[in-house]
Protein backbone atom coordinates (compact mmCIF):
# COMPACT_ATOMS: atom_id res chain seq x y z
CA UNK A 1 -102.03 86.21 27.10
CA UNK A 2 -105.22 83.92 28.46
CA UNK A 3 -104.87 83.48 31.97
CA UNK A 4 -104.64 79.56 30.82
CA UNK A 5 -101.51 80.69 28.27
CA UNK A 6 -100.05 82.93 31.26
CA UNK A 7 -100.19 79.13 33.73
CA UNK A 8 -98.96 76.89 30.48
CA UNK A 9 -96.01 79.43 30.31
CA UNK A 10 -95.06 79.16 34.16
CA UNK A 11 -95.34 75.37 34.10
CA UNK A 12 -92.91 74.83 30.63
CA UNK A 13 -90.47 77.20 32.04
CA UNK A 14 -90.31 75.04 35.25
CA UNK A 15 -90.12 72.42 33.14
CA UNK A 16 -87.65 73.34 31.35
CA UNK A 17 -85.46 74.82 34.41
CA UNK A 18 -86.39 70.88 35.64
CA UNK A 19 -84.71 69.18 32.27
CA UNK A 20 -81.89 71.55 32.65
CA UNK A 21 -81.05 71.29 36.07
CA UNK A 22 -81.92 67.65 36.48
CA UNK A 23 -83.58 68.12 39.53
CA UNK A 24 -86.78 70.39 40.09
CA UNK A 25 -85.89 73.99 40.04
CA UNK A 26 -85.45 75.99 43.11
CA UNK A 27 -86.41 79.81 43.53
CA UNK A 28 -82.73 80.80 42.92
CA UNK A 29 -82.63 79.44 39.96
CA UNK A 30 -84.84 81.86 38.30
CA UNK A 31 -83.97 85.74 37.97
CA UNK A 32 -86.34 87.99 39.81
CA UNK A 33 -88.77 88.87 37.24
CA UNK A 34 -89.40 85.17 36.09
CA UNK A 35 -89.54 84.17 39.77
CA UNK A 36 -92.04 87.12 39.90
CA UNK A 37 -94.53 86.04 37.03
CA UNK A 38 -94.20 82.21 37.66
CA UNK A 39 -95.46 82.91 41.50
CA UNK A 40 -97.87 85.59 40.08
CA UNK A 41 -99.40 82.93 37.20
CA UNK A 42 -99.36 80.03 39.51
CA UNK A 43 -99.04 80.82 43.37
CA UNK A 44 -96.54 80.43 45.94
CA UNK A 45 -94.05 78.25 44.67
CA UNK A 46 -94.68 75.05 46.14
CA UNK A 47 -98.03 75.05 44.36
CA UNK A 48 -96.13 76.11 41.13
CA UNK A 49 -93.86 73.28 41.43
CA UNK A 50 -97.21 71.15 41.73
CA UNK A 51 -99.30 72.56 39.21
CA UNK A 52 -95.77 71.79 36.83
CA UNK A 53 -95.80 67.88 38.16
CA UNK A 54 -92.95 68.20 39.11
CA UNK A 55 -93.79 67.71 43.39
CA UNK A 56 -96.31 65.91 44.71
CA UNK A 57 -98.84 67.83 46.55
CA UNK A 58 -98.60 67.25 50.57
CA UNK A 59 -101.16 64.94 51.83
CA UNK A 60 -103.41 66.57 54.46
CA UNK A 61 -101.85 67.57 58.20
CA UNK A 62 -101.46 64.47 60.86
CA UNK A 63 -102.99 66.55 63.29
CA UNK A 64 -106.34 67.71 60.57
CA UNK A 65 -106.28 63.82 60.12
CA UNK A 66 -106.82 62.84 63.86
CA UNK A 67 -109.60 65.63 63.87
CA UNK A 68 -111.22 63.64 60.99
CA UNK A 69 -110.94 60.17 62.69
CA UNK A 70 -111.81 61.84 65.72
CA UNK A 71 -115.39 63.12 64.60
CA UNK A 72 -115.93 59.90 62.43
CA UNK A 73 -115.44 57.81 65.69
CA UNK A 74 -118.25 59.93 67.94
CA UNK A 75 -120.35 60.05 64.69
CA UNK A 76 -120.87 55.96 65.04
């Protein structure tokens, strides 16, 4: 498998899981060697569930976005 196949994979068994479950799939609801390959083909599972659409992807850290602000203000 392409490392693109090996992602596609991960993602349509998440989807599946997803359509299944009715609700996005937790870590438990894999056995440990499709657990295993999904994190290995996509990342830690968060990002997995991401890459799948099926969780939005967290916006960045109040605190980074005070930093940002921050600069921008002493910048003007």
């Amino acid at each position: 498998m392409t490392p693109e196949e090996k992602k596609n994979w991960a993602k349509e068994k998440l989807r599946k899981k997803r359509d299944e479950l009715g609700r996005p799939p937790k870590k438990e609801d894999f056995d440990g060697a499709t657990r295993s390959r999904i994190k290995a083909f996509l990342g830690p599972w968060h990002r997995a569930l991401e890459a799948a659409g099926l969780r939005e992807a967290k916006k960045a850290d109040k605190k980074e976005g005070a930093k940002e602000n921050s600069l921008e203000e002493t910048k003007k």
